[in-house]
Protein backbone atom coordinates (compact mmCIF):
# COMPACT_ATOMS: atom_id res chain seq x y z
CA UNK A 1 0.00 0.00 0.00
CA UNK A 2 1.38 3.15 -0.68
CA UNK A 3 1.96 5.86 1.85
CA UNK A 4 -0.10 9.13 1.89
CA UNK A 5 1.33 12.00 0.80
CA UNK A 6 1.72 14.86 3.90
CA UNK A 7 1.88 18.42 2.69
CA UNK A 8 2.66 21.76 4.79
CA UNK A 9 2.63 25.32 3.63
CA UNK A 10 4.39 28.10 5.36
CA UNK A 11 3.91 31.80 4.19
CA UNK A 12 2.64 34.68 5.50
CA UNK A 13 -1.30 34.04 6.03
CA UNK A 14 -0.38 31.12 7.09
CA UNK A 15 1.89 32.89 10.46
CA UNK A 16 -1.06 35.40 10.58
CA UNK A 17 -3.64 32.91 10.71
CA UNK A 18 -1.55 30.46 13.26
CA UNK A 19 0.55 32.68 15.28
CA UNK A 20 -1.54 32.89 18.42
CA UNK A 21 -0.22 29.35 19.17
CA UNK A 22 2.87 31.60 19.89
CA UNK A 23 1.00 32.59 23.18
CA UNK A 24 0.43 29.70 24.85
CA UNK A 25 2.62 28.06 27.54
CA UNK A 26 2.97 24.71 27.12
CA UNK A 27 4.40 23.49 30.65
CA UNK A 28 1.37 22.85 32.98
CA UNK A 29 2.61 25.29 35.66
CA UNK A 30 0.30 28.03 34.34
CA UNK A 31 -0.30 29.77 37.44
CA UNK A 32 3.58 29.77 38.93
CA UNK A 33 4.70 31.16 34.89
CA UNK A 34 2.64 33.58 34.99
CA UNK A 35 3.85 34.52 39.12
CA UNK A 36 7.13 34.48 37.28
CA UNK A 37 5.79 36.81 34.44
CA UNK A 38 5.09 39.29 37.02
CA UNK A 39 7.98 38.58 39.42
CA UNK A 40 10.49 39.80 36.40
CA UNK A 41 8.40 43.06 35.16
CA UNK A 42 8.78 43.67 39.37
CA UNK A 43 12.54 42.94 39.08
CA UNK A 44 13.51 44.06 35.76
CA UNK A 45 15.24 47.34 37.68
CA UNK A 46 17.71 44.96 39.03
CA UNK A 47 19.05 44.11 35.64
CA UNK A 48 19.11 47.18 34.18
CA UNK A 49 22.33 49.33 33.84
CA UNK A 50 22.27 52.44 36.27
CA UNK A 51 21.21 55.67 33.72
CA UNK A 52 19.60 52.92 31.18
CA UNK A 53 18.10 54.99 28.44
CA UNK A 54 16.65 51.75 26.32
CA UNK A 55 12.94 52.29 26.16
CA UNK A 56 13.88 56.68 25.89
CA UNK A 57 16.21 55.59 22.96
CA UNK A 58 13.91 53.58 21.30
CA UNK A 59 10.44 56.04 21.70
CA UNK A 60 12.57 58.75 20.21
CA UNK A 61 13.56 56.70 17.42
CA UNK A 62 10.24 55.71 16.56
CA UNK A 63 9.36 59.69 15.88
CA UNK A 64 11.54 59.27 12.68
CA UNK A 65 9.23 57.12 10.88
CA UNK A 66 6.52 57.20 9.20
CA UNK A 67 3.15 56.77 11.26
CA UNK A 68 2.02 53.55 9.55
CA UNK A 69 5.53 52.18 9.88
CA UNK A 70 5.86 53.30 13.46
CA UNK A 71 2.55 51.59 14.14
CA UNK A 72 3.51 48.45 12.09
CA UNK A 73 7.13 48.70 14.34
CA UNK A 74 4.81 49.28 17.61
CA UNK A 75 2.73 45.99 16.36
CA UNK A 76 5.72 43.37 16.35
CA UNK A 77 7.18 44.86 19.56
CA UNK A 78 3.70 43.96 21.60
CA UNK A 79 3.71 40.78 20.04
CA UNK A 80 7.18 39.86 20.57
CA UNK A 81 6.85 40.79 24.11
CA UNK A 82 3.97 38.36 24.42
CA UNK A 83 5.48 35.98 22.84
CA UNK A 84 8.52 36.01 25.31
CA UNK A 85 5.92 36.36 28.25
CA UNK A 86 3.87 33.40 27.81
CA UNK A 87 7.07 31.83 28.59
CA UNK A 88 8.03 33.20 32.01
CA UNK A 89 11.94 32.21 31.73
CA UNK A 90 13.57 35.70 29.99
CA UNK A 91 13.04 39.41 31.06
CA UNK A 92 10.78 40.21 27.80
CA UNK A 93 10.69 44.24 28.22
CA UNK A 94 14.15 44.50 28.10
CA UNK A 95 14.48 42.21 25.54
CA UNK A 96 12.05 43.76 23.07
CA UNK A 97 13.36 47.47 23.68
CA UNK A 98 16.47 46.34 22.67
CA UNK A 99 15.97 43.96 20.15
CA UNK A 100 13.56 46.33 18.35
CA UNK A 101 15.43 49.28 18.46
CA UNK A 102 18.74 47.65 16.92
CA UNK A 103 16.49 45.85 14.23
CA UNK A 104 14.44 48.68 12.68
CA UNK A 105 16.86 51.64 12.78
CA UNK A 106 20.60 50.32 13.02
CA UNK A 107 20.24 47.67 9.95
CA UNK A 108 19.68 51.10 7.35
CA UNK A 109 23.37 52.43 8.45
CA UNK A 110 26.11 52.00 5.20
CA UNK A 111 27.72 49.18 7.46
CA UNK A 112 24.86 46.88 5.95
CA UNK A 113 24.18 46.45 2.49
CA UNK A 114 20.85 44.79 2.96
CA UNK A 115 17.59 44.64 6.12
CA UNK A 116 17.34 41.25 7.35
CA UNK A 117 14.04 41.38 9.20
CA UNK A 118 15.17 39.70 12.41
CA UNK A 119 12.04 39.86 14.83
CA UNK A 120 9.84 39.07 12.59
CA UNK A 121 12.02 36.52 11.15
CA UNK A 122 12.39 34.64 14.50
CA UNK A 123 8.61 34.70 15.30
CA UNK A 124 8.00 33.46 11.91
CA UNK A 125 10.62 30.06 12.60
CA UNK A 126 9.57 29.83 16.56
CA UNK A 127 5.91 28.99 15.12
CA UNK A 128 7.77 26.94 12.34
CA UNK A 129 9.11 24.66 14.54
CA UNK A 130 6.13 24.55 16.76
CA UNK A 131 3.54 23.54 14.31
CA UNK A 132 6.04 20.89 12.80
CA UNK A 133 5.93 19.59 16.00
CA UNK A 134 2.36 19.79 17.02
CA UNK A 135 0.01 19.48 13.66
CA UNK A 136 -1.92 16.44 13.56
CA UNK A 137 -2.30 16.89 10.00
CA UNK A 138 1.15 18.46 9.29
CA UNK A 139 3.50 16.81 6.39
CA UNK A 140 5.47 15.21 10.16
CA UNK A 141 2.66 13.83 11.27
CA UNK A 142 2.71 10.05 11.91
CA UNK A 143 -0.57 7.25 10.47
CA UNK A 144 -1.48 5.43 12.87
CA UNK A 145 -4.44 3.44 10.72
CA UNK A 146 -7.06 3.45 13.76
CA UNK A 147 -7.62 6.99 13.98
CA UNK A 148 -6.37 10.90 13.03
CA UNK A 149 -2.84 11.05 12.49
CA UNK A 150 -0.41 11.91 15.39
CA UNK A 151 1.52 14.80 15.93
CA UNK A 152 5.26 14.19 15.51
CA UNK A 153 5.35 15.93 19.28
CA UNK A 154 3.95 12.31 20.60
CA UNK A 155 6.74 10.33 18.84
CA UNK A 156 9.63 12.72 20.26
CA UNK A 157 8.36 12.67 23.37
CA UNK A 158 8.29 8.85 23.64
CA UNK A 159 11.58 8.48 22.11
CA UNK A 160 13.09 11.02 24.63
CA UNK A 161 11.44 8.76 27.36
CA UNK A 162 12.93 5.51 26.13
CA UNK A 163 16.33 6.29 25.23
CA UNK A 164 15.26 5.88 21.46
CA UNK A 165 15.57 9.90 20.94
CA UNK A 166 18.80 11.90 22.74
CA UNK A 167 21.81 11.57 24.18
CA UNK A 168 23.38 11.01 27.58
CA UNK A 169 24.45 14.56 27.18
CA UNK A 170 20.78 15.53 27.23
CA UNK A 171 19.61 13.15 30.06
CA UNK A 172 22.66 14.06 32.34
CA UNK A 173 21.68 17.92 31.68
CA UNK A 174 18.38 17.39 32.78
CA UNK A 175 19.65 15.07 35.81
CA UNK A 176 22.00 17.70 36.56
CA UNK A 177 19.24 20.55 37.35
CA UNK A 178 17.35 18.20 39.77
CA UNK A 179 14.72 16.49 37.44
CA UNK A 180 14.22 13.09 39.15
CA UNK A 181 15.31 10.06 37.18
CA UNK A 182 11.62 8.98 37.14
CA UNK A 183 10.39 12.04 35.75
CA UNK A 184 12.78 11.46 32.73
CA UNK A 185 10.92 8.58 31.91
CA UNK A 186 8.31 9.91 31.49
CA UNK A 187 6.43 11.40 28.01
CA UNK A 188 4.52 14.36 29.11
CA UNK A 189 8.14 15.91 30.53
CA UNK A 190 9.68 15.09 27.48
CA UNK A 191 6.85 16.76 25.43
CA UNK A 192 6.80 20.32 27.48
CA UNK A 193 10.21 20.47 27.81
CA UNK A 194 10.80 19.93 24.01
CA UNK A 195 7.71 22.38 23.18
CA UNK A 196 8.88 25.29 25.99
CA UNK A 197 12.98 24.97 24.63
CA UNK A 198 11.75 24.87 20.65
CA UNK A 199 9.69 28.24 21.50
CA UNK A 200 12.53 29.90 23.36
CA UNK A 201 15.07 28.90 21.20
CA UNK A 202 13.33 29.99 17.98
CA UNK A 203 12.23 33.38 19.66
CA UNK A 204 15.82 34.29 20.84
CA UNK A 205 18.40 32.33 17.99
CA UNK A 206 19.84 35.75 16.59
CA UNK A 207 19.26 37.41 19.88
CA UNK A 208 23.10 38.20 19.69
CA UNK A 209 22.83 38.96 15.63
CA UNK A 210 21.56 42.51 15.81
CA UNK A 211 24.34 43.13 18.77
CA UNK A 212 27.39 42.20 16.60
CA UNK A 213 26.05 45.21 13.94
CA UNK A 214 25.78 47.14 16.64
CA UNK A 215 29.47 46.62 17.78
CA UNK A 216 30.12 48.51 14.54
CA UNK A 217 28.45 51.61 14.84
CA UNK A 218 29.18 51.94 18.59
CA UNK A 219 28.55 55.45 18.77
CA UNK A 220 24.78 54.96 17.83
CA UNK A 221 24.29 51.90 20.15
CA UNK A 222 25.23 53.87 23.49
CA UNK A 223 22.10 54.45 24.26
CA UNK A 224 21.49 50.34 24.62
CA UNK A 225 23.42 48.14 26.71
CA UNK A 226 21.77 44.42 26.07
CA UNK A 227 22.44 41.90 28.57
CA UNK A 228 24.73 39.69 27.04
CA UNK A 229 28.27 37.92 28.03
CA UNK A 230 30.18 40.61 25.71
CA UNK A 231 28.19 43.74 25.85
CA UNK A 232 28.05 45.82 22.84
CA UNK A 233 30.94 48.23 21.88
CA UNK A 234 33.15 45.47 23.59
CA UNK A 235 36.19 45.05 21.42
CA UNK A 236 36.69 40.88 20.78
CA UNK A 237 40.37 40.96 22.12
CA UNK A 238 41.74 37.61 23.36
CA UNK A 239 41.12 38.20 27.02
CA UNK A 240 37.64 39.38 26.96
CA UNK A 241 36.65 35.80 24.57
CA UNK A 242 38.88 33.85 27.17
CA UNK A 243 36.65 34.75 29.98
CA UNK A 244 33.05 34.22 28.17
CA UNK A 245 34.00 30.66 27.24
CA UNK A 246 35.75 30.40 30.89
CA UNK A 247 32.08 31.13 32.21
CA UNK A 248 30.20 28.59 30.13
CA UNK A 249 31.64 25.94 32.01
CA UNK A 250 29.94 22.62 31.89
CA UNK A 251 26.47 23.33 29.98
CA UNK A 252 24.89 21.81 26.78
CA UNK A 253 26.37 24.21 25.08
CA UNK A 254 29.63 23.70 25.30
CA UNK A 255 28.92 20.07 23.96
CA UNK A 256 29.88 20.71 20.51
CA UNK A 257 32.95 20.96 21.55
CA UNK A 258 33.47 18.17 23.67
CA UNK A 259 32.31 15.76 20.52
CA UNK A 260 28.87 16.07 21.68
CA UNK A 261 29.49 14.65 25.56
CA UNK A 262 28.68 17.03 28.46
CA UNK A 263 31.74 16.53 29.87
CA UNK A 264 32.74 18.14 33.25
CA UNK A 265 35.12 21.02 34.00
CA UNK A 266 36.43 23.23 31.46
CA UNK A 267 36.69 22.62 28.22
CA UNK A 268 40.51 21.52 26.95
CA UNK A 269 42.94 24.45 25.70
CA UNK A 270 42.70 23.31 22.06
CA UNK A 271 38.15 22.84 22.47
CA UNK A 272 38.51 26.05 24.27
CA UNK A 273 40.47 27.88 21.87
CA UNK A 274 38.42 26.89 18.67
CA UNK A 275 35.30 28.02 21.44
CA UNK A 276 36.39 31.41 21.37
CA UNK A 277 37.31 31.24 17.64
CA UNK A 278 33.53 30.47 17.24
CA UNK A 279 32.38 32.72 19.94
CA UNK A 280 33.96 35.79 17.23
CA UNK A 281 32.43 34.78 14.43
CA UNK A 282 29.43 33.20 15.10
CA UNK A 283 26.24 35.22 16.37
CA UNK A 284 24.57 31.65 17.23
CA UNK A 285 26.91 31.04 19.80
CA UNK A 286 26.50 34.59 21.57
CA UNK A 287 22.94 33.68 21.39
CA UNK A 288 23.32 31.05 23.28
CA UNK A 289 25.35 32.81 25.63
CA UNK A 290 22.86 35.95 26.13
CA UNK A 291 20.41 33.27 26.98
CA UNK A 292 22.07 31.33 30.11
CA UNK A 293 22.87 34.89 31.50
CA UNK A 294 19.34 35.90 30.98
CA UNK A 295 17.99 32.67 32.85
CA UNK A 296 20.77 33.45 35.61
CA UNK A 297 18.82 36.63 36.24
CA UNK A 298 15.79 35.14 36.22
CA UNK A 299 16.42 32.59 38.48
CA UNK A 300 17.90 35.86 41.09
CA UNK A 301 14.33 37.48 40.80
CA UNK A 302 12.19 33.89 40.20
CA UNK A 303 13.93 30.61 41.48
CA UNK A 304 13.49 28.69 38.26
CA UNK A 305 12.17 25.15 39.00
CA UNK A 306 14.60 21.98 37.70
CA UNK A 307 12.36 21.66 34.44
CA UNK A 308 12.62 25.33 33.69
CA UNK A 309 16.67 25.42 34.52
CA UNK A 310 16.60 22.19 32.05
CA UNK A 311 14.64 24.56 29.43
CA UNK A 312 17.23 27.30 29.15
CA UNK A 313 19.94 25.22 29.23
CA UNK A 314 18.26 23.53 25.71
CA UNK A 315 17.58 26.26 24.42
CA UNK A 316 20.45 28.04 24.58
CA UNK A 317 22.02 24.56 23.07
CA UNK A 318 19.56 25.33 20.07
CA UNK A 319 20.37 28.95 19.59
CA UNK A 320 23.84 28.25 19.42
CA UNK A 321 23.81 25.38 17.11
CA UNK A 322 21.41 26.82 14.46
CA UNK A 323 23.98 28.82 12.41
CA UNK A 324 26.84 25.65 12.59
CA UNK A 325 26.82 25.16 9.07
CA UNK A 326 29.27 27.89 8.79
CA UNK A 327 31.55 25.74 11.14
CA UNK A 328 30.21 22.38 8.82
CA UNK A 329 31.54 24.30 6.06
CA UNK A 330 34.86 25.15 7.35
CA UNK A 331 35.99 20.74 7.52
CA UNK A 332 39.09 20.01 5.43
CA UNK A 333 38.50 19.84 1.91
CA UNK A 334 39.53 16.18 0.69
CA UNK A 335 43.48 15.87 0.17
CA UNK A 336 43.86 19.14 1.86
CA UNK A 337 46.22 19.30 4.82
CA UNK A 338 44.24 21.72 7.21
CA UNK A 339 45.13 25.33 7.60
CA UNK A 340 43.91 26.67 11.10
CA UNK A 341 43.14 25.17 13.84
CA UNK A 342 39.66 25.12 13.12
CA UNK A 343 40.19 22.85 10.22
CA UNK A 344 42.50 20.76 12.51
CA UNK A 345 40.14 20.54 15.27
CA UNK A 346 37.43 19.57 12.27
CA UNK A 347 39.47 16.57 10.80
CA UNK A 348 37.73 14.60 13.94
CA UNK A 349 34.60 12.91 12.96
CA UNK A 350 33.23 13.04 16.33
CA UNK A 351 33.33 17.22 15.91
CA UNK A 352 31.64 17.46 13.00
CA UNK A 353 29.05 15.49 13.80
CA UNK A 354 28.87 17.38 17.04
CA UNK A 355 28.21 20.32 15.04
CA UNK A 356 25.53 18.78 12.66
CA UNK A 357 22.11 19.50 13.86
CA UNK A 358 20.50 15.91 14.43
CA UNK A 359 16.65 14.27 15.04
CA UNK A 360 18.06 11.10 16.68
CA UNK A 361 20.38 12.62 18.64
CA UNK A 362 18.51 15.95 19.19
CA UNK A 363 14.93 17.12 18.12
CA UNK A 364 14.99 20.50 19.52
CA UNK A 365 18.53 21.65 18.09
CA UNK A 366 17.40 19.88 15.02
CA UNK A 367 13.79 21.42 14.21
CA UNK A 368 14.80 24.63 14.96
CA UNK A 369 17.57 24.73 12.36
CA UNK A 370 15.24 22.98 10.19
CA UNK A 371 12.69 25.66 10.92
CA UNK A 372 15.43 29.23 9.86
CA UNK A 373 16.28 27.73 7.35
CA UNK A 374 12.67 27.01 5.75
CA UNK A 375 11.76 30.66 7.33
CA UNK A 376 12.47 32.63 3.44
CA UNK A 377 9.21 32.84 2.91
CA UNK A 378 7.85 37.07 3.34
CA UNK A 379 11.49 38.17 4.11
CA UNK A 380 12.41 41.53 3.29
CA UNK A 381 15.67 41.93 0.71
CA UNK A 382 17.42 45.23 -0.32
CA UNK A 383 18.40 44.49 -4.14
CA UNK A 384 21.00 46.31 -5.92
CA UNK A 385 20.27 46.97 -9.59
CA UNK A 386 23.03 48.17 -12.18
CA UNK A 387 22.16 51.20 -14.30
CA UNK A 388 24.43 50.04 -16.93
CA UNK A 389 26.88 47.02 -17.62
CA UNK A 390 30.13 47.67 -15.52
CA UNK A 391 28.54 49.81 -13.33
CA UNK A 392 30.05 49.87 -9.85
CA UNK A 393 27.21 47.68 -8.02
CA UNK A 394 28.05 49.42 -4.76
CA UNK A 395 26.98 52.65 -6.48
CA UNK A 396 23.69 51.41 -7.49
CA UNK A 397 20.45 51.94 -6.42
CA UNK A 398 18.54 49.58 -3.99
CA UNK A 399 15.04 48.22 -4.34
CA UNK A 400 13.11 46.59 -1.89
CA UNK A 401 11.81 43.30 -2.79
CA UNK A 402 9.92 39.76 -0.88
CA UNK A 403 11.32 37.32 -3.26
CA UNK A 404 10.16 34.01 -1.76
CA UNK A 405 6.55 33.95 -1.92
CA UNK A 406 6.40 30.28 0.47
CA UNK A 407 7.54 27.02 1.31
CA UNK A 408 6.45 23.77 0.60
CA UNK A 409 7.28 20.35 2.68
CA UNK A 410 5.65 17.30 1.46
CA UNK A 411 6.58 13.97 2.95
CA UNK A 412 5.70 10.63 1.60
CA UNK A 413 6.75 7.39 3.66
CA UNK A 414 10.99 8.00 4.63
CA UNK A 415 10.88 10.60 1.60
CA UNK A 416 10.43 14.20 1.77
CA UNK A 417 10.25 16.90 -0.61
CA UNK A 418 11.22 20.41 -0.10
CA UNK A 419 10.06 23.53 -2.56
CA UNK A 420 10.44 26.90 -2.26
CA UNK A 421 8.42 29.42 -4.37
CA UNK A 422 9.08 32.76 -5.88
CA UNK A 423 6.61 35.34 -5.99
CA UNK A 424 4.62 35.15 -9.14
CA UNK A 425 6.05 36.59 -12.06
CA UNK A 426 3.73 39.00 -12.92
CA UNK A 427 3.37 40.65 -9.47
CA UNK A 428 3.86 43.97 -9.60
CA UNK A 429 6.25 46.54 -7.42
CA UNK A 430 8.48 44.92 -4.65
CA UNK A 431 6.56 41.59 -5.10
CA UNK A 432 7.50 41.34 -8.29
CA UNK A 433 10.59 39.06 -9.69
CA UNK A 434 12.04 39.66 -12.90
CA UNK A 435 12.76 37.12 -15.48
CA UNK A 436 16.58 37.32 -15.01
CA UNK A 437 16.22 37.56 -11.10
CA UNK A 438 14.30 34.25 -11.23
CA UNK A 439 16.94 32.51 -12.73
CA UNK A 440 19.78 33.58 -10.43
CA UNK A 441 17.51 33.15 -7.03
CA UNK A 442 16.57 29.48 -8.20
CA UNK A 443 20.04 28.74 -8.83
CA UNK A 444 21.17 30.19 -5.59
CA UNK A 445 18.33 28.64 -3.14
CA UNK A 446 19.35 25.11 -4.66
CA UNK A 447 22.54 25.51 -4.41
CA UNK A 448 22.27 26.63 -0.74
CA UNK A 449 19.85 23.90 -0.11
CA UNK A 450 21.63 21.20 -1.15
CA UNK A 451 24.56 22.62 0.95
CA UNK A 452 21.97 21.90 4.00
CA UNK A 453 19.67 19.48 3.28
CA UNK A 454 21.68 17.14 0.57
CA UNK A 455 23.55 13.89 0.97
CA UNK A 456 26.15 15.11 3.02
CA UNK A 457 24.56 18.57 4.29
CA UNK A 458 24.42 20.04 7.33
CA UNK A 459 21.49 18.81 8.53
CA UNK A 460 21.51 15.42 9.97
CA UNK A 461 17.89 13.42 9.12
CA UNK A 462 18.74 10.63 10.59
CA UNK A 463 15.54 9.23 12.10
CA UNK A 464 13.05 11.42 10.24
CA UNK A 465 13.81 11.04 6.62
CA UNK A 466 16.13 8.68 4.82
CA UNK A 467 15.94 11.01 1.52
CA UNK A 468 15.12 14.87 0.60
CA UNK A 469 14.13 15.85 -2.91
CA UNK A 470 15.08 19.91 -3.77
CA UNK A 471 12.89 21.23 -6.06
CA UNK A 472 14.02 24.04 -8.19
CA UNK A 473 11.93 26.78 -8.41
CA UNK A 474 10.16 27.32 -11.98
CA UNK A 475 12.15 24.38 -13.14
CA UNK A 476 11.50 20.79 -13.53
CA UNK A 477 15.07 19.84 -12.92
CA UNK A 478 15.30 18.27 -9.20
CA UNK A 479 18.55 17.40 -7.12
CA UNK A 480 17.23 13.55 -4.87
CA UNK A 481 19.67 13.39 -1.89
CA UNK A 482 19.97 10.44 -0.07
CA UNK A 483 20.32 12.13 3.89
């Protein structure tokens, strides 16, 4: 019998129509979150800087736009803050003032060549991940033959229970916080603790993006000081990386770079060396970072129970490992000796698997990379367009444009099917795609794609597919990779 054919469509209606799910807390503690909620609005003074000007810096910035955008700017703030609310762990005012403020105004200085639209961009692969995880008629969804289909939340949650899904890295985390070895057998733990670290991971993954622009155009982020390991303005000298990785000390995090064990004490001089080497070029990582110091404050003001200590520490694990593929991509080429000691650490299987996003080994790290790099769909580009052949492209003007109208995943038995779509070609204005455009986008997406999802791509399937099809757009030429 052959199997059914699962589809899901992500665009823009679709986040509109869905995104309330972004508001609800999945743990059962309702009433002690929402104690919690309150506990850090109470306590947020404590946490900020003495002569903070973040929410003064950000009103008066807001005066500078136009009234509809200031209103549409005003919109995602509210809803951002909710979002980071509903789940009780992270101080969500200060967050949103910050996060905000850097993402609308500091992205249009001449240090960027293009707006990336972050906030709405991580609400957009937060509810990604989430309804991946929790549609019973989603293309992850699992036949059962008696009944609906369930959600692929019921299969990770029993596979995290039995030792079929995870690692001892994972287990000993959550030992480690003071979750009792019974409750880790036990489904509906798995299944809120999966759901709460997905949302707060995919809400705060480039947390620490927006903060790295901001480190170059340090006279304009004085006004904002966000709560991370290395503030903003802070030159990256070798002392000031030595100490963040010397305070990460035996988390999730640092896994990566102990070839995916836990591991106790600090890491070794070579891990911890090629940790600060990441820590400078990766925003993931500082992510990651900015999220264990924000659950240290919360725990000051709110004593975080075991399972929400365990939550933190995941997500923070997710953050960090969503932009890897940059590491992935640095291994030693075949018959090349390896020239820094990145490449030298990376000639070790076991660390570049550790840096591979996996199902089997890791649902939450692994859906939410799955889930940014789906999340094209409605993103805002600047596009540079040539007056004239030769023309300096620096020199030429920029149009706004959404190229990637949505995405399609389609999954049929061990196979899935991945297509992304361009906006139609006869839209009009910044919708609009032209013929020669089309052509080098296509190209582009399948060439990144592969890069991730292929046979030997970033992306580890293992356990949820055993092949991914890339379809090019407005071509019938596919690429089948066997994952």
């Amino acid at each position: 019998m052959t199997a059914p054919v699962r589809r899901q469509l992500f665009d823009d209606t679709w986040f509109i129509q869905r995104r309330a799910r972004l508001l609800h807390p999945f743990h059962k503690e309702v009433g002690r979150r929402m104690r919690a909620v309150a506990s850090l609005h109470q306590g947020a003074a404590l946490i900020h800087r003495p002569g903070d000007k973040t929410h003064e810096a950000t009103e008066r910035a807001l005066t500078h736009l136009a009234s509809r955008h200031a209103t549409a700017t005003r919109a995602h703030m509210q809803f951002y803050r909710a979002c980071l609310e509903s789940t009780g762990l992270v101080p969500a005012d200060r967050i949103m003032a910050a996060a905000v403020q850097i993402e609308w105004f500091w992205y249009t200085t001449p240090f960027k060549g293009f707006y990336r639209d972050h906030l709405a961009h991580v609400m957009k692969v937060a509810l990604t991940a989430l309804e991946l995880l929790l549609d019973e008629y989603g293309a992850l969804a699992e036949d059962t033959g008696t009944g609906p289909p369930r959600p692929l939340i019921h299969r990770v949650a029993e596979g995290l229970s039995t030792g079929r899904l995870g690692t001892d890295a994972l287990r000993m985390a959550a030992r480690r916080f003071g979750n009792e070895e019974t409750t880790l057998h036990d489904p509906a733990f798995w299944r809120d603790a999966v759901l709460e670290a997905t949302k707060l991971a995919g809400l705060l993954h480039d947390l620490a993006y927006p903060s790295m622009m901001a480190s170059k155009v340090l006279k304009a982020a004085a006004p904002v000081h966000a709560l991370l390991p290395l503030p903003m303005g802070t030159p990256d000298t070798t002392d000031t990386l030595a100490r963040a990785v010397a305070r990460l000390g035996s988390r999730l995090l640092t896994s990566p770079f102990r070839g995916g064990a836990l591991g106790n004490g600090p890491l070794s001089s070579e891990a911890a060396a090629v940790c600060a080497h990441v820590l400078e070029m990766s925003h993931s990582l500082r992510a990651g970072l900015a999220i264990l110091e924000y659950g240290a404050h919360s725990d000051e003001v709110w004593r975080l129970s075991p399972f929400e200590a365990f939550v933190v520490d995941w997500a923070a694990h997710a953050a960090a490992l969503h932009d890897y593929d940059k590491l992935y991509e640095e291994r030693p080429k075949p018959g090349q000796p390896p020239r820094t000691p990145l490449e030298r650490w990376l000639e070790q299987p076991a660390n570049v698997r550790a840096v591979q996003p996996s199902f089997r080994r890791d649902p939450v790290c692994y859906l939410v990379a799955l889930a940014d790099q789906l999340q094209d769909f409605g993103r805002m580009n600047y596009h540079r367009e040539p007056t004239n052949a030769g023309a300096d492209t620096d020199q030429a003007p920029l149009r706004i444009r959404y190229p990637w109208h949505r995405v399609e995943l389609s999954v049929e038995g061990a196979r899935a099917r991945l297509a992304f779509h361009l906006a139609p070609p006869d839209a009009t204005g910044c919708f609009g795609v032209a013929p020669g455009d089309r052509t080098a986008l296509r190209d582009r997406k399948l060439r990144d794609a592969t890069a991730i999802f292929g046979a030997r791509g970033w992306l580890d399937h293992e356990g949820l597919f055993e092949e991914v099809e890339l379809l090019a757009p407005d071509s019938p030429l596919a690429l089948v990779a066997s994952a």
